[in-house]
PDB file of N, CA and C in Angstrom:
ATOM      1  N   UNK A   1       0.819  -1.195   0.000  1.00  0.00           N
ATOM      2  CA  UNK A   1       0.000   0.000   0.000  1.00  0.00           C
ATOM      3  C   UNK A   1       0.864   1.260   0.000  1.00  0.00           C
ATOM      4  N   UNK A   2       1.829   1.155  -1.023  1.00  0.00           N
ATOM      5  CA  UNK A   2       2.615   2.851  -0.973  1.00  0.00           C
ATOM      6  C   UNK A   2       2.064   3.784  -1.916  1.00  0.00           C
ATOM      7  N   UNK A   3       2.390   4.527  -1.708  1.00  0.00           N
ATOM      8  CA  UNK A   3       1.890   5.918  -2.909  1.00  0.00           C
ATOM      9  C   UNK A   3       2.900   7.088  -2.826  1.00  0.00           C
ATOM     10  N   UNK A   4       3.520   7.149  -4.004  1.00  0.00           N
ATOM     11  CA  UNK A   4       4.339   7.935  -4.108  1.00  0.00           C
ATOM     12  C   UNK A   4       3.584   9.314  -5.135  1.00  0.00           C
ATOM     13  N   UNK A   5       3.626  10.335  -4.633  1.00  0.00           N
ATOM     14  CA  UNK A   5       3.248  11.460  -4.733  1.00  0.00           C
ATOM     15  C   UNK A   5       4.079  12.875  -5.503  1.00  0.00           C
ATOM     16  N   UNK A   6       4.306  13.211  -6.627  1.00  0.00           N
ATOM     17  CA  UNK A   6       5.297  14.239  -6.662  1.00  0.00           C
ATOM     18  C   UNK A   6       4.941  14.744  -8.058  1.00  0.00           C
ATOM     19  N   UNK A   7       5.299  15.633  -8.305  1.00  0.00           N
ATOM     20  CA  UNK A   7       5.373  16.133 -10.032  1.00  0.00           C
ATOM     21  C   UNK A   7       6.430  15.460 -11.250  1.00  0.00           C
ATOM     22  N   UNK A   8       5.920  14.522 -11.660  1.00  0.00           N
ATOM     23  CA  UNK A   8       6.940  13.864 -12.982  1.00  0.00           C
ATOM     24  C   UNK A   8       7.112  13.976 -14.533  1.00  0.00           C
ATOM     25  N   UNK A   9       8.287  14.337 -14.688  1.00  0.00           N
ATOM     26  CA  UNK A   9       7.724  14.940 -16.177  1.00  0.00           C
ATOM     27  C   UNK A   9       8.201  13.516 -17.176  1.00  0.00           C
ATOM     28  N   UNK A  10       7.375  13.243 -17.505  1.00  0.00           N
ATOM     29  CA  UNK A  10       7.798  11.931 -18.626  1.00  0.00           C
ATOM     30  C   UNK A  10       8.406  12.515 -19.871  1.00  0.00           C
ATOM     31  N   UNK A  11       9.451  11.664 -20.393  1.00  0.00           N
ATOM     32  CA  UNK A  11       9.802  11.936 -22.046  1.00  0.00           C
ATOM     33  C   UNK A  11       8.826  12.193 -22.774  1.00  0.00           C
ATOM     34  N   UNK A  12       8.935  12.516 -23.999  1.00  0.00           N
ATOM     35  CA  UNK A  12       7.501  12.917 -25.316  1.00  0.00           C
ATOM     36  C   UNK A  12       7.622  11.325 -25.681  1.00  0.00           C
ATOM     37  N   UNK A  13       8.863  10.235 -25.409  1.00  0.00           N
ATOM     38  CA  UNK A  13       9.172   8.760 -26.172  1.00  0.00           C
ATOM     39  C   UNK A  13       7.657   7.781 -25.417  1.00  0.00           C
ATOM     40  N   UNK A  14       7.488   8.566 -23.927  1.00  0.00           N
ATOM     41  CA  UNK A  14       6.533   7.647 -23.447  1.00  0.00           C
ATOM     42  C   UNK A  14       4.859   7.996 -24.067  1.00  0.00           C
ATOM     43  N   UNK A  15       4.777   8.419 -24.746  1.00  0.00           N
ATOM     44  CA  UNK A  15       3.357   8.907 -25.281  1.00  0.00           C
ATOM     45  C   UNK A  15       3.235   8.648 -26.569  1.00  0.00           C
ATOM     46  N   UNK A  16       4.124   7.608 -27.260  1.00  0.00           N
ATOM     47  CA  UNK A  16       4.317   6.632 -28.112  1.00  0.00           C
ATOM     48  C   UNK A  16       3.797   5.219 -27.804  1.00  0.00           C
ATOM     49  N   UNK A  17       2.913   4.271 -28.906  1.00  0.00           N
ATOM     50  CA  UNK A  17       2.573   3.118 -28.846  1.00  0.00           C
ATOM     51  C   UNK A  17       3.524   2.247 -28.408  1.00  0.00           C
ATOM     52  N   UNK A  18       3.234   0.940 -27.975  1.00  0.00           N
ATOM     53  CA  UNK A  18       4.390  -0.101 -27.993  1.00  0.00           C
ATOM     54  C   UNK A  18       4.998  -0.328 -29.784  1.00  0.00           C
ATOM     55  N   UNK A  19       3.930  -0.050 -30.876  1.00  0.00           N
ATOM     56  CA  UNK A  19       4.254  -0.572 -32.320  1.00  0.00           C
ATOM     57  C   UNK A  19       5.280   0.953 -32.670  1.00  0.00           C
ATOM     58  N   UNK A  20       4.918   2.161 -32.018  1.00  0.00           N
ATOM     59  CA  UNK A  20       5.803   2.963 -32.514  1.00  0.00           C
ATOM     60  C   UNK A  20       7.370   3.008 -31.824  1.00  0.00           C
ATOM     61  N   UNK A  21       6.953   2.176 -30.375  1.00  0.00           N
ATOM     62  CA  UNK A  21       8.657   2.307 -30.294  1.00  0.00           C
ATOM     63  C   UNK A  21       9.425   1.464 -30.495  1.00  0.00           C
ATOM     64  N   UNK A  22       8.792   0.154 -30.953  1.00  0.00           N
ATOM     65  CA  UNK A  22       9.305  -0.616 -31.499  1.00  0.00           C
ATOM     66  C   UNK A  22      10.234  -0.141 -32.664  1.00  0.00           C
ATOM     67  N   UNK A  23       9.231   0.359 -33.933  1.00  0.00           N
ATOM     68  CA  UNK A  23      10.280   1.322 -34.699  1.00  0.00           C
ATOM     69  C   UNK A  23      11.016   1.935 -34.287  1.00  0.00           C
ATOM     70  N   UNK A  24      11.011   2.554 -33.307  1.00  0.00           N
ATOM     71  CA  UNK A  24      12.170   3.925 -32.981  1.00  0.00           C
ATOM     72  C   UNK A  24      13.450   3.088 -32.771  1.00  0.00           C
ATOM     73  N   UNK A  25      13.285   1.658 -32.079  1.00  0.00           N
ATOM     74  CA  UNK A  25      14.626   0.664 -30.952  1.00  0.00           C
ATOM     75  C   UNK A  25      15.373   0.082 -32.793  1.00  0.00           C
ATOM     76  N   UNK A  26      14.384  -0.011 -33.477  1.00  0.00           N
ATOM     77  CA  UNK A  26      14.663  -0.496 -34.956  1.00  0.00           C
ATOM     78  C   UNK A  26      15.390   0.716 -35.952  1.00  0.00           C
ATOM     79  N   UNK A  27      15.307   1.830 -35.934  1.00  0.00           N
ATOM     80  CA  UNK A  27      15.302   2.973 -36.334  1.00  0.00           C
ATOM     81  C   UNK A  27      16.896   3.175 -35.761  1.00  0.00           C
ATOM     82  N   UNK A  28      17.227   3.157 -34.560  1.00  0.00           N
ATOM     83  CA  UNK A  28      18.401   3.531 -33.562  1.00  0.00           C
ATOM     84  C   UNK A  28      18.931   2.729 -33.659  1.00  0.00           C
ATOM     85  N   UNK A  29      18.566   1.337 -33.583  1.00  0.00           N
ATOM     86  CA  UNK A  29      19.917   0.096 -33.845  1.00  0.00           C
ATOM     87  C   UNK A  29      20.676   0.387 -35.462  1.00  0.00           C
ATOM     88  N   UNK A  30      19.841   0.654 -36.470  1.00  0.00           N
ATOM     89  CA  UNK A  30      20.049   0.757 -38.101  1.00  0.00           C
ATOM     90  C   UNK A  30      20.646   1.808 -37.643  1.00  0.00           C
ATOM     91  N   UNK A  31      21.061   2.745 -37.154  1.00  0.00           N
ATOM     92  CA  UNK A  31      21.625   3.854 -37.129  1.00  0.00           C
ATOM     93  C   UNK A  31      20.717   5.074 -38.436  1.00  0.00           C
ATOM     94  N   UNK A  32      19.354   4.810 -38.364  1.00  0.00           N
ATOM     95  CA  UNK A  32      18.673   5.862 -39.398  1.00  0.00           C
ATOM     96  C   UNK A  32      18.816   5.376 -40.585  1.00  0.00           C
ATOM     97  N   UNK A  33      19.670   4.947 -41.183  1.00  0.00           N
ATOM     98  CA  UNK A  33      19.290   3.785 -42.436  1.00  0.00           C
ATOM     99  C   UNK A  33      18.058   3.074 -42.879  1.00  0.00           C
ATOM    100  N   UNK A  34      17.487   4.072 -43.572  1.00  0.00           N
ATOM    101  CA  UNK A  34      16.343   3.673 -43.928  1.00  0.00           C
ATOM    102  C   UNK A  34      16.187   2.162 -44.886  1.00  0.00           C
ATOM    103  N   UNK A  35      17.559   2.386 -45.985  1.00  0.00           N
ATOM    104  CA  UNK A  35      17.595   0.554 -46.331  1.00  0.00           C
ATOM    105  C   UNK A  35      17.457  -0.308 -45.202  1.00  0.00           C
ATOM    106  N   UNK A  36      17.995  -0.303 -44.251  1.00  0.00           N
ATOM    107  CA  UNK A  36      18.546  -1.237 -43.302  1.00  0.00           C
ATOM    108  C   UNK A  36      17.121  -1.513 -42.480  1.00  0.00           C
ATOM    109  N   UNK A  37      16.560  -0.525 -42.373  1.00  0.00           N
ATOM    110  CA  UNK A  37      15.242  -0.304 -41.236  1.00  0.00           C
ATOM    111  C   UNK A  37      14.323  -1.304 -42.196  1.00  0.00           C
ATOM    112  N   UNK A  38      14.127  -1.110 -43.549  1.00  0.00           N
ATOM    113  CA  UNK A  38      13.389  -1.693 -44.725  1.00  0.00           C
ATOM    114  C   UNK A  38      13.802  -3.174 -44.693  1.00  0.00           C
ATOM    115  N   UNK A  39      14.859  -3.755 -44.474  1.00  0.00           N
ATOM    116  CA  UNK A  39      14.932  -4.715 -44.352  1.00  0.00           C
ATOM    117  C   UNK A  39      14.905  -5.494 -43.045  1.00  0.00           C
ATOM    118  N   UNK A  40      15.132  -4.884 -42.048  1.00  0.00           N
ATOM    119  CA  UNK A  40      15.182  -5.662 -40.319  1.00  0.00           C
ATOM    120  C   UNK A  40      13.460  -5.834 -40.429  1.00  0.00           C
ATOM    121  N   UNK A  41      13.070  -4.746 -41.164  1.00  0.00           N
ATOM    122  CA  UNK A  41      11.229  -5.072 -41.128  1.00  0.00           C
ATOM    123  C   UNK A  41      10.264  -5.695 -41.623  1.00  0.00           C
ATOM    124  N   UNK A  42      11.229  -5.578 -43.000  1.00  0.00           N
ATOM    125  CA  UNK A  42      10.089  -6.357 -43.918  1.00  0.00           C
ATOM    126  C   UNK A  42       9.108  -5.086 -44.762  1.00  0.00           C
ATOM    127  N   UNK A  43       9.769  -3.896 -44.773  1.00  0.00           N
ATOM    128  CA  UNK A  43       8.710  -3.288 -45.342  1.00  0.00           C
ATOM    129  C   UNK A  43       9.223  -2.176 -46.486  1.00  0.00           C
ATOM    130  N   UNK A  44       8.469  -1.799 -46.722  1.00  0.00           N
ATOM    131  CA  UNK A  44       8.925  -0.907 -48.461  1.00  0.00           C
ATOM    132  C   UNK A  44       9.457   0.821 -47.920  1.00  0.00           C
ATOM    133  N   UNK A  45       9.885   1.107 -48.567  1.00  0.00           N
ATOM    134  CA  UNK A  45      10.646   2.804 -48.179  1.00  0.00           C
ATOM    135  C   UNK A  45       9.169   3.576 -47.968  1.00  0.00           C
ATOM    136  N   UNK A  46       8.423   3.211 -48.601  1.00  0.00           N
ATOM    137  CA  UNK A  46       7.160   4.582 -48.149  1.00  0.00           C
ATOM    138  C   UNK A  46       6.983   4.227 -46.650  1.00  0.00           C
ATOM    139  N   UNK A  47       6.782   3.198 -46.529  1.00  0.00           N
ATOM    140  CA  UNK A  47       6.249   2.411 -45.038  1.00  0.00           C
ATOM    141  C   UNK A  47       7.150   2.605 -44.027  1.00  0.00           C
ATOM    142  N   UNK A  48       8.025   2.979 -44.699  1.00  0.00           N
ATOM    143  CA  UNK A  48       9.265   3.263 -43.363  1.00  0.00           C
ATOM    144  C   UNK A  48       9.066   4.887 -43.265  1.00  0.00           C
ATOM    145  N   UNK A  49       9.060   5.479 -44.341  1.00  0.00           N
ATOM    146  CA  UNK A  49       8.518   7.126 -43.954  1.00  0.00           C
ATOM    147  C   UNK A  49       7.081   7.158 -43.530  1.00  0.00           C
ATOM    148  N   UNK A  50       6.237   6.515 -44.111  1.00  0.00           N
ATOM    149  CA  UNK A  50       5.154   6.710 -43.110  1.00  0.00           C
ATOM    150  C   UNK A  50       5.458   6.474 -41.744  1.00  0.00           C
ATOM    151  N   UNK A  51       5.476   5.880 -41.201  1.00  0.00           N
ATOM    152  CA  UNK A  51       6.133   5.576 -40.152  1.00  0.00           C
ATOM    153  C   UNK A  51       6.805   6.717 -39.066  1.00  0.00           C
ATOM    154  N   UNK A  52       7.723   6.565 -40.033  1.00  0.00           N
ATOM    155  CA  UNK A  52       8.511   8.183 -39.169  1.00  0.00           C
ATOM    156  C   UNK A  52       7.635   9.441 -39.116  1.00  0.00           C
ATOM    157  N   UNK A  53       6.834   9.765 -40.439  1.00  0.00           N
ATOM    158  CA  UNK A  53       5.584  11.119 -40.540  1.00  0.00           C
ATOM    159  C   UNK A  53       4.698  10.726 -39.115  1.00  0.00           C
ATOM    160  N   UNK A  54       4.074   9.640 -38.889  1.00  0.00           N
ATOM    161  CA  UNK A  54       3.366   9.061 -37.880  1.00  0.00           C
ATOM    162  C   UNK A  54       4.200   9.347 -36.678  1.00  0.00           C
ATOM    163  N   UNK A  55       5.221   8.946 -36.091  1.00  0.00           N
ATOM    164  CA  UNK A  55       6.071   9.405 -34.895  1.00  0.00           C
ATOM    165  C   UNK A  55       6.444  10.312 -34.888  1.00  0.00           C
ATOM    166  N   UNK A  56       6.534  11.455 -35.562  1.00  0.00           N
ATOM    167  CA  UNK A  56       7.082  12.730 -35.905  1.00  0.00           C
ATOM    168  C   UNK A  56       6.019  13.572 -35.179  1.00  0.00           C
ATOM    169  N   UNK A  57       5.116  13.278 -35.459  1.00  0.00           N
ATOM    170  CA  UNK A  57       3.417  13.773 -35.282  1.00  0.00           C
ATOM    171  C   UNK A  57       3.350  13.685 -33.880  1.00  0.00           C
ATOM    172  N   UNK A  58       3.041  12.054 -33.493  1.00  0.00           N
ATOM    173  CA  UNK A  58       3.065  11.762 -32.163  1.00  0.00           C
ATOM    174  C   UNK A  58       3.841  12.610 -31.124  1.00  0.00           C
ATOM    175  N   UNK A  59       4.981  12.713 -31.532  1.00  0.00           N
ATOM    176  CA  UNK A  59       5.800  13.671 -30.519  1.00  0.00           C
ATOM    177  C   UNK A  59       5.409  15.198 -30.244  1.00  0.00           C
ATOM    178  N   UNK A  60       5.034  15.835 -31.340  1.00  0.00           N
ATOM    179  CA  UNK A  60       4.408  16.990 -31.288  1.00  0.00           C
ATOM    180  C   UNK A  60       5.209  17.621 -32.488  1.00  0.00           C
ATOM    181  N   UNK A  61       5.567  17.315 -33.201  1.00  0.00           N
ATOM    182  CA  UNK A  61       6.488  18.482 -33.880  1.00  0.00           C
ATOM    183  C   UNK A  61       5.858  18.481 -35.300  1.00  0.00           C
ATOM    184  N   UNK A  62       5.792  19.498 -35.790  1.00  0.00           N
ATOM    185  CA  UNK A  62       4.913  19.655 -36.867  1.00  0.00           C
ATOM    186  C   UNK A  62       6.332  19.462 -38.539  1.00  0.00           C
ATOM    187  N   UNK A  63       5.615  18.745 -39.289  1.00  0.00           N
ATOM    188  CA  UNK A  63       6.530  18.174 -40.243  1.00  0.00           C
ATOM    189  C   UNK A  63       6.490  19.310 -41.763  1.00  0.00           C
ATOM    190  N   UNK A  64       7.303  19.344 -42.001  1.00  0.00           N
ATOM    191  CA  UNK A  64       8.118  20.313 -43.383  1.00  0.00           C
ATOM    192  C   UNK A  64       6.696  19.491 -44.448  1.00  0.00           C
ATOM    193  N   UNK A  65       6.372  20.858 -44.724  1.00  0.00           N
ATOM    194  CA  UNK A  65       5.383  20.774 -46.144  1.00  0.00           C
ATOM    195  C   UNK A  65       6.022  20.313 -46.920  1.00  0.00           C
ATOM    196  N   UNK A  66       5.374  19.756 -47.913  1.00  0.00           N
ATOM    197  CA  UNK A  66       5.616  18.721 -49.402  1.00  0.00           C
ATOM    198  C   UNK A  66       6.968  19.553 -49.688  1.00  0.00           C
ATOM    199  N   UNK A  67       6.393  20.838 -50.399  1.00  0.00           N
ATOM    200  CA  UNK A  67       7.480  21.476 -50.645  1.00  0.00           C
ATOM    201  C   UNK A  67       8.678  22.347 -50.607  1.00  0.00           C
ATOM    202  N   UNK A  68       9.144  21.920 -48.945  1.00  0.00           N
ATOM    203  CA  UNK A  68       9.884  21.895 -48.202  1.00  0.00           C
ATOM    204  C   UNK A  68      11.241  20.967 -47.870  1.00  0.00           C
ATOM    205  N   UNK A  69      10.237  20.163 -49.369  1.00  0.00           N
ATOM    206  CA  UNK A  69      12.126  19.184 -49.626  1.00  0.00           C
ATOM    207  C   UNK A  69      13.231  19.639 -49.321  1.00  0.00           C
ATOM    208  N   UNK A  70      14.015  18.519 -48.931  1.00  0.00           N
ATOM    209  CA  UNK A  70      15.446  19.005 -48.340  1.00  0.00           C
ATOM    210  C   UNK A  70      16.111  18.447 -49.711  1.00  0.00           C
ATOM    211  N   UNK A  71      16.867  19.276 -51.039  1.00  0.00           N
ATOM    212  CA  UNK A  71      17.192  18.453 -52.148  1.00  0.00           C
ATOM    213  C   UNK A  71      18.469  18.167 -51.597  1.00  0.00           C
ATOM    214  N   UNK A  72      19.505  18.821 -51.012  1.00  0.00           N
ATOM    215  CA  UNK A  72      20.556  17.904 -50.769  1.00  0.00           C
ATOM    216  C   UNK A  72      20.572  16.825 -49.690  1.00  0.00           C
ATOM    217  N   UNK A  73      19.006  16.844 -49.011  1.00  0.00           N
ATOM    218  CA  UNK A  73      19.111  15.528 -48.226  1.00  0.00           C
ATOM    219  C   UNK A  73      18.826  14.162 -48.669  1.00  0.00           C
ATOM    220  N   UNK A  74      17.966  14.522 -49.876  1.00  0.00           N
ATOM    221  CA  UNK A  74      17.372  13.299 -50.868  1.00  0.00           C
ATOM    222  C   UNK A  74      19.114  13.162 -52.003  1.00  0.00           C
ATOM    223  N   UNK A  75      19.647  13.945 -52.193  1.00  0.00           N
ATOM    224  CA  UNK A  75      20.973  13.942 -52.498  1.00  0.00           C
ATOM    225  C   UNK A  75      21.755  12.727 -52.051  1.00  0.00           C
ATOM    226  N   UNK A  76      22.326  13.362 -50.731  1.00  0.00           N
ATOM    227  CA  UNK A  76      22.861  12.312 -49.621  1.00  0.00           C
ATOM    228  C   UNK A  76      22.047  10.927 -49.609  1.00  0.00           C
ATOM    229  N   UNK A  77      20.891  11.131 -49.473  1.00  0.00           N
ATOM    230  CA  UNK A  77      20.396   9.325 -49.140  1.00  0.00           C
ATOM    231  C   UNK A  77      20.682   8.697 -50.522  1.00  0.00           C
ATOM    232  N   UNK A  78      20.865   9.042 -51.299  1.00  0.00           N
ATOM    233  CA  UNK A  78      20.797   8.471 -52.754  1.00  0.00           C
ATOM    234  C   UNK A  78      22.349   8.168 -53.052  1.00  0.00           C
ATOM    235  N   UNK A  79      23.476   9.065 -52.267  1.00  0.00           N
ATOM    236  CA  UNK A  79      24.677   8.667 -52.654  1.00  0.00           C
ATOM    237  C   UNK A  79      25.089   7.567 -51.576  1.00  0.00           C
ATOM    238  N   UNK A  80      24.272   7.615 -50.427  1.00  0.00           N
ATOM    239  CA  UNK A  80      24.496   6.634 -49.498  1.00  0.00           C
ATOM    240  C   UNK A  80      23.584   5.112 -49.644  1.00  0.00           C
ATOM    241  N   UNK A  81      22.839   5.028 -50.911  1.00  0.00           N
ATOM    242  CA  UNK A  81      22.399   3.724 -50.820  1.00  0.00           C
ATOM    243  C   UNK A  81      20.801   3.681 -49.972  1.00  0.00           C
ATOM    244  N   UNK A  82      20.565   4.979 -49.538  1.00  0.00           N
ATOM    245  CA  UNK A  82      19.708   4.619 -48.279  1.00  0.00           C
ATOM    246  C   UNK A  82      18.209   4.442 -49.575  1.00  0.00           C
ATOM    247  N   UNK A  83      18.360   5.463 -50.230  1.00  0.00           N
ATOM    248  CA  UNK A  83      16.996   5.219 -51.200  1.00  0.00           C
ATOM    249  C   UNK A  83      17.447   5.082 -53.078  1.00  0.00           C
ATOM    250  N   UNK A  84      16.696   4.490 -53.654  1.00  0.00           N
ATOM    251  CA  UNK A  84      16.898   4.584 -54.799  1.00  0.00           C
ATOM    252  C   UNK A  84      16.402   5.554 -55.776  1.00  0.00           C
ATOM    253  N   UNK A  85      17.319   5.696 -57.115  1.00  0.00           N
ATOM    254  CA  UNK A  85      17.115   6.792 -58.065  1.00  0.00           C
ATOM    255  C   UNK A  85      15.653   6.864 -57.997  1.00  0.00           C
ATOM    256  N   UNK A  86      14.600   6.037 -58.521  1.00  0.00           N
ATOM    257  CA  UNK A  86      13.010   6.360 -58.414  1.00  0.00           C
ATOM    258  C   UNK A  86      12.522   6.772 -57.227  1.00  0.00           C
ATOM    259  N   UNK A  87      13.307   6.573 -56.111  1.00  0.00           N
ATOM    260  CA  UNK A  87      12.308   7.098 -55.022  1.00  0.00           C
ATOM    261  C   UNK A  87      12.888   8.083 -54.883  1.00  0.00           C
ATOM    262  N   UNK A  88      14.264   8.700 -55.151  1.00  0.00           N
ATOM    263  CA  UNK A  88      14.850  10.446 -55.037  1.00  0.00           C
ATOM    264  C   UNK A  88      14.164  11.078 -56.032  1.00  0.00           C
ATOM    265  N   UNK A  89      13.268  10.732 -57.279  1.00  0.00           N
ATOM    266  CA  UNK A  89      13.013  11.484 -58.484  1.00  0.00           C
ATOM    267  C   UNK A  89      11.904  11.757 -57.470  1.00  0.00           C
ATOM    268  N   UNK A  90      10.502  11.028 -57.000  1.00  0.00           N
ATOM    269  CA  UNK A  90       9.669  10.865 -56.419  1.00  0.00           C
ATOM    270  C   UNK A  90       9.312  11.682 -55.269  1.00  0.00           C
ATOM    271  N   UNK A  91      10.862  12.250 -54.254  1.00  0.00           N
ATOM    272  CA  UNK A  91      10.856  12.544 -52.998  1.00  0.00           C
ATOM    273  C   UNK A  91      10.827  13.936 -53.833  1.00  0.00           C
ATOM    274  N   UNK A  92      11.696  14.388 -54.998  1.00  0.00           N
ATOM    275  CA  UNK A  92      12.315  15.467 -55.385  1.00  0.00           C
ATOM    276  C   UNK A  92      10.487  16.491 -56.303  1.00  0.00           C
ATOM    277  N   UNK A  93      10.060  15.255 -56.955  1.00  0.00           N
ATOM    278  CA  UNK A  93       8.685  16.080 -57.595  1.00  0.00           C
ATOM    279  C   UNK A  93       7.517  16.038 -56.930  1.00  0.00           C
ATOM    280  N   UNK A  94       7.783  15.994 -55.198  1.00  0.00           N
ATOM    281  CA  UNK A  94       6.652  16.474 -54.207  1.00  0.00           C
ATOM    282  C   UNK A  94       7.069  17.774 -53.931  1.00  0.00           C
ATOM    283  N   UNK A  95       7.766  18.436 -54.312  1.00  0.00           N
ATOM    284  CA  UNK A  95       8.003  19.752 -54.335  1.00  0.00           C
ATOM    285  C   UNK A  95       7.283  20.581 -54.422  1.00  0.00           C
TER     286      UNK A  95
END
Protein backbone atom coordinates (compact mmCIF):
# COMPACT_ATOMS: atom_id res chain seq x y z
CA UNK A 1 0.00 0.00 0.00
CA UNK A 2 2.62 2.85 -0.97
CA UNK A 3 1.89 5.92 -2.91
CA UNK A 4 4.34 7.94 -4.11
CA UNK A 5 3.25 11.46 -4.73
CA UNK A 6 5.30 14.24 -6.66
CA UNK A 7 5.37 16.13 -10.03
CA UNK A 8 6.94 13.86 -12.98
CA UNK A 9 7.72 14.94 -16.18
CA UNK A 10 7.80 11.93 -18.63
CA UNK A 11 9.80 11.94 -22.05
CA UNK A 12 7.50 12.92 -25.32
CA UNK A 13 9.17 8.76 -26.17
CA UNK A 14 6.53 7.65 -23.45
CA UNK A 15 3.36 8.91 -25.28
CA UNK A 16 4.32 6.63 -28.11
CA UNK A 17 2.57 3.12 -28.85
CA UNK A 18 4.39 -0.10 -27.99
CA UNK A 19 4.25 -0.57 -32.32
CA UNK A 20 5.80 2.96 -32.51
CA UNK A 21 8.66 2.31 -30.29
CA UNK A 22 9.31 -0.62 -31.50
CA UNK A 23 10.28 1.32 -34.70
CA UNK A 24 12.17 3.93 -32.98
CA UNK A 25 14.63 0.66 -30.95
CA UNK A 26 14.66 -0.50 -34.96
CA UNK A 27 15.30 2.97 -36.33
CA UNK A 28 18.40 3.53 -33.56
CA UNK A 29 19.92 0.10 -33.84
CA UNK A 30 20.05 0.76 -38.10
CA UNK A 31 21.63 3.85 -37.13
CA UNK A 32 18.67 5.86 -39.40
CA UNK A 33 19.29 3.79 -42.44
CA UNK A 34 16.34 3.67 -43.93
CA UNK A 35 17.60 0.55 -46.33
CA UNK A 36 18.55 -1.24 -43.30
CA UNK A 37 15.24 -0.30 -41.24
CA UNK A 38 13.39 -1.69 -44.73
CA UNK A 39 14.93 -4.71 -44.35
CA UNK A 40 15.18 -5.66 -40.32
CA UNK A 41 11.23 -5.07 -41.13
CA UNK A 42 10.09 -6.36 -43.92
CA UNK A 43 8.71 -3.29 -45.34
CA UNK A 44 8.92 -0.91 -48.46
CA UNK A 45 10.65 2.80 -48.18
CA UNK A 46 7.16 4.58 -48.15
CA UNK A 47 6.25 2.41 -45.04
CA UNK A 48 9.26 3.26 -43.36
CA UNK A 49 8.52 7.13 -43.95
CA UNK A 50 5.15 6.71 -43.11
CA UNK A 51 6.13 5.58 -40.15
CA UNK A 52 8.51 8.18 -39.17
CA UNK A 53 5.58 11.12 -40.54
CA UNK A 54 3.37 9.06 -37.88
CA UNK A 55 6.07 9.40 -34.90
CA UNK A 56 7.08 12.73 -35.90
CA UNK A 57 3.42 13.77 -35.28
CA UNK A 58 3.07 11.76 -32.16
CA UNK A 59 5.80 13.67 -30.52
CA UNK A 60 4.41 16.99 -31.29
CA UNK A 61 6.49 18.48 -33.88
CA UNK A 62 4.91 19.65 -36.87
CA UNK A 63 6.53 18.17 -40.24
CA UNK A 64 8.12 20.31 -43.38
CA UNK A 65 5.38 20.77 -46.14
CA UNK A 66 5.62 18.72 -49.40
CA UNK A 67 7.48 21.48 -50.64
CA UNK A 68 9.88 21.89 -48.20
CA UNK A 69 12.13 19.18 -49.63
CA UNK A 70 15.45 19.01 -48.34
CA UNK A 71 17.19 18.45 -52.15
CA UNK A 72 20.56 17.90 -50.77
CA UNK A 73 19.11 15.53 -48.23
CA UNK A 74 17.37 13.30 -50.87
CA UNK A 75 20.97 13.94 -52.50
CA UNK A 76 22.86 12.31 -49.62
CA UNK A 77 20.40 9.32 -49.14
CA UNK A 78 20.80 8.47 -52.75
CA UNK A 79 24.68 8.67 -52.65
CA UNK A 80 24.50 6.63 -49.50
CA UNK A 81 22.40 3.72 -50.82
CA UNK A 82 19.71 4.62 -48.28
CA UNK A 83 17.00 5.22 -51.20
CA UNK A 84 16.90 4.58 -54.80
CA UNK A 85 17.12 6.79 -58.07
CA UNK A 86 13.01 6.36 -58.41
CA UNK A 87 12.31 7.10 -55.02
CA UNK A 88 14.85 10.45 -55.04
CA UNK A 89 13.01 11.48 -58.48
CA UNK A 90 9.67 10.86 -56.42
CA UNK A 91 10.86 12.54 -53.00
CA UNK A 92 12.32 15.47 -55.38
CA UNK A 93 8.68 16.08 -57.59
CA UNK A 94 6.65 16.47 -54.21
CA UNK A 95 8.00 19.75 -54.34
Amino acid sequence: HTTIENEFELSKLASLSSDQLHFVEVFLTCRGNIKEVEKELGVSYPTVRGKLTDIITSLGYVEKKKNEVDEKKVVSMLENGEITAEEAIKLLKEE
